[in-house]
Protein backbone atom coordinates (compact mmCIF):
# COMPACT_ATOMS: atom_id res chain seq x y z
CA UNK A 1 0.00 0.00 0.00
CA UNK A 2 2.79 2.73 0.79
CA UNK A 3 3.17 2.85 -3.34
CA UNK A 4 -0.20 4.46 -2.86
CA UNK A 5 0.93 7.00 -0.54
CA UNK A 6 -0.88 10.26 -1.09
CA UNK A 7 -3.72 8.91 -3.31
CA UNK A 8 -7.30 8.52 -2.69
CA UNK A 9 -7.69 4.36 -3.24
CA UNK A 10 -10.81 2.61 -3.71
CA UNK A 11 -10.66 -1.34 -2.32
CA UNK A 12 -12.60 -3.26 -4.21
CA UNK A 13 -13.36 -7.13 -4.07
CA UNK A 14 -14.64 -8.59 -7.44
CA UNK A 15 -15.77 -11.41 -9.20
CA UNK A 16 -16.20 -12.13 -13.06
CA UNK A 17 -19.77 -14.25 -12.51
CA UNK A 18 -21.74 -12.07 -11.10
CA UNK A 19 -24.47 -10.22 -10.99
CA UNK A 20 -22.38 -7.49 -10.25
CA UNK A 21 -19.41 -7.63 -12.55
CA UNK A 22 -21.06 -4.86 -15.02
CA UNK A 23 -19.56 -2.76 -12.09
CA UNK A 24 -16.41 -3.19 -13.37
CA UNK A 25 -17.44 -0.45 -16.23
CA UNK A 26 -18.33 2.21 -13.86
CA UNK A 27 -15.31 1.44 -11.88
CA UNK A 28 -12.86 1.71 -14.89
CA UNK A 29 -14.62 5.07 -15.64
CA UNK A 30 -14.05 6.78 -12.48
CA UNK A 31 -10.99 5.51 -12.83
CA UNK A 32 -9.70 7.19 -15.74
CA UNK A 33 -11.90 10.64 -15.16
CA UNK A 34 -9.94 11.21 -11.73
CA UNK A 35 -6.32 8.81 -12.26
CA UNK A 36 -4.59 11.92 -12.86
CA UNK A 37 -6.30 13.87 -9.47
CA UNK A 38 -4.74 11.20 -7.55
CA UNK A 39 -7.34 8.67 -7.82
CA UNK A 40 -6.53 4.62 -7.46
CA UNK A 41 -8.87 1.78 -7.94
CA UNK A 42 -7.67 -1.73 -6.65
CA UNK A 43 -9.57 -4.74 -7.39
CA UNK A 44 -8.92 -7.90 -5.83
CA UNK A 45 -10.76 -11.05 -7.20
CA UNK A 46 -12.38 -13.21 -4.39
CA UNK A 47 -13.94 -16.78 -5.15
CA UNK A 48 -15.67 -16.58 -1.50
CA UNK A 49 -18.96 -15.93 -2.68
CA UNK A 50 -21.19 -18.25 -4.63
CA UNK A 51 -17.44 -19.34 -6.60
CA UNK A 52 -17.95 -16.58 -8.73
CA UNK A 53 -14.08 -16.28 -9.19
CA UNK A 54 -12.98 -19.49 -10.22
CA UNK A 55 -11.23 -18.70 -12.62
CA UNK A 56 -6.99 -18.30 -12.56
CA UNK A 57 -5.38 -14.90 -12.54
CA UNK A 58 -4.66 -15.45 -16.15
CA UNK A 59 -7.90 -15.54 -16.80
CA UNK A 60 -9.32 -13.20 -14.62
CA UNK A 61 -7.26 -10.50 -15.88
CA UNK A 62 -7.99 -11.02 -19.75
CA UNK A 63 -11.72 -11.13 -19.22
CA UNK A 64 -11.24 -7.83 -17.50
CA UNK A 65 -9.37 -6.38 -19.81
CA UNK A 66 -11.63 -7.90 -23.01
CA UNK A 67 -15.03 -6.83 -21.57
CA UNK A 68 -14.56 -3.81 -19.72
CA UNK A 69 -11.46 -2.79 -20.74
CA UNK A 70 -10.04 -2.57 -16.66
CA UNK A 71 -6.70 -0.95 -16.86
CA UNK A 72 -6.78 -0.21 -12.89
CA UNK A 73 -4.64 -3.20 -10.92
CA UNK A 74 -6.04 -6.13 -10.42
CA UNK A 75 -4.47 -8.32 -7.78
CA UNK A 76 -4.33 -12.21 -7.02
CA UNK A 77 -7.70 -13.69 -6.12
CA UNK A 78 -7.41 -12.97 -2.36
CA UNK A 79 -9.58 -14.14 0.75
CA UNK A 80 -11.91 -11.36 2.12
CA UNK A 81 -12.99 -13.00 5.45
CA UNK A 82 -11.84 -15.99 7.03
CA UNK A 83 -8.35 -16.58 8.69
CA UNK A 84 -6.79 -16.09 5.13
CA UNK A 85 -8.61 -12.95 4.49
CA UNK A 86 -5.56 -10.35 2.96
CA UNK A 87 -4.85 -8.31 5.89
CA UNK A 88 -6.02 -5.15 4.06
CA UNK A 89 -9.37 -6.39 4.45
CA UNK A 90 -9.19 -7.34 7.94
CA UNK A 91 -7.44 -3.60 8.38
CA UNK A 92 -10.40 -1.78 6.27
CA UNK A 93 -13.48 -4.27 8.03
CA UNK A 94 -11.80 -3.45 11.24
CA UNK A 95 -12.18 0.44 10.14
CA UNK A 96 -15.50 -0.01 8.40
CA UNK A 97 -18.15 -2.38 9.71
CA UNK A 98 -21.09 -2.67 7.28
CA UNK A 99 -24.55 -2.63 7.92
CA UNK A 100 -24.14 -6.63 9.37
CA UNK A 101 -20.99 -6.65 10.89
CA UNK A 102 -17.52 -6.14 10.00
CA UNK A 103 -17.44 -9.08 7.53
CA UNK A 104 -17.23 -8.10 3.58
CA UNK A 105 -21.17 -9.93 2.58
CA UNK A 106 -20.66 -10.18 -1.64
CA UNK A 107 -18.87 -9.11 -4.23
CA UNK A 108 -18.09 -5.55 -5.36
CA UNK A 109 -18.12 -4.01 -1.36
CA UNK A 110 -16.12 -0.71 -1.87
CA UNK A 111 -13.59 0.76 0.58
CA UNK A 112 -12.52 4.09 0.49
CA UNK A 113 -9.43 5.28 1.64
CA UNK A 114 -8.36 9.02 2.17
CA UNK A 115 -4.86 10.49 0.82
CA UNK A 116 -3.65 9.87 4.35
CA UNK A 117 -4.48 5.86 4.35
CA UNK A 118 -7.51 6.51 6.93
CA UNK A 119 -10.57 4.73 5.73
CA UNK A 120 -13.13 7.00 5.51
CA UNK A 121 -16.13 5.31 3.85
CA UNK A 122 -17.47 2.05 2.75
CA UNK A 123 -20.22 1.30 0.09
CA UNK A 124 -22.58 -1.64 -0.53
CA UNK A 125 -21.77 -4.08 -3.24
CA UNK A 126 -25.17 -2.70 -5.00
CA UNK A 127 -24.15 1.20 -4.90
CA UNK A 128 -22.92 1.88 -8.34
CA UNK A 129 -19.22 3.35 -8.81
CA UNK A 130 -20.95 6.55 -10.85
CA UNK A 131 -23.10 7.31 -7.09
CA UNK A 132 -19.24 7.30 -4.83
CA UNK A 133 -18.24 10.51 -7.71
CA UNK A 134 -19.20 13.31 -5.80
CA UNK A 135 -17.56 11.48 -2.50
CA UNK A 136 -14.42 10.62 -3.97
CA UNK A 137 -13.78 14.69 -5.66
CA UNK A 138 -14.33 15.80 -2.57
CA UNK A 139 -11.71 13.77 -1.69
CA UNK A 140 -9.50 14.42 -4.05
């Protein structure tokens, strides 16, 4: 995380079979509008939920790149709760309890981070990237 120093970052858990995964537009969009103002998305696959990762990080990054054109980093497929969940999870869920409890509940939960690496503000896998905007300018 410290090569994100000084940049508002946007955790992400994903999956390619779900639902969801349209997100992955919305996400690259933000991306590019605000890259340059400092903004980073990070997307980290997860197979915890209905195995809706399966696939290996080979694959997972071409169909990113093929049908949404994702040019923001996308990590290994990573645990998001559970003793092997990455530790930035357990850091941000520590931060940020949702609605149910600290645990991440599906794919596509969004963590926001602040340019000073404080967690400031965590959205439901269902809130679309395009409604975090006016959040993450005034961030920025």
């Amino acid at each position: 995380m410290d090569d994100f120093r000084d940049k508002v970052v946007v955790v992400v858990n994903t999956a390619s079979k779900c639902g969801l995964t349209p997100q992955y537009e919305g996400l690259e969009k933000l991306y590019n509008k605000y890259k340059d103002q400092g903004l980073v998305i990070l997307g980290f696959p997860c197979n915890q939920f209905a195995n809706q990762e399966a696939g290996a990080a080979s694959e997972i990054e071409e169909f990113c790149q093929v049908n949404y054109g994702v040019s923001f980093p996308i990590f290994a497929k990573t645990d998001v709760n559970g003793a092997n969940a990455h530790p930035i999870f357990t850091f941000l869920k520590e931060r940020l309890g949702g609605f149910f409890g600290s645990s991440v509940k599906w794919n596509f939960t969004k963590f926001v981070v602040d340019r000073n690496g404080v967690p400031v503000k965590r959205f439901s896998p269902v809130t679309k990237p395009e409604s975090m905007e006016a959040f993450i300018k005034k961030l920025l």
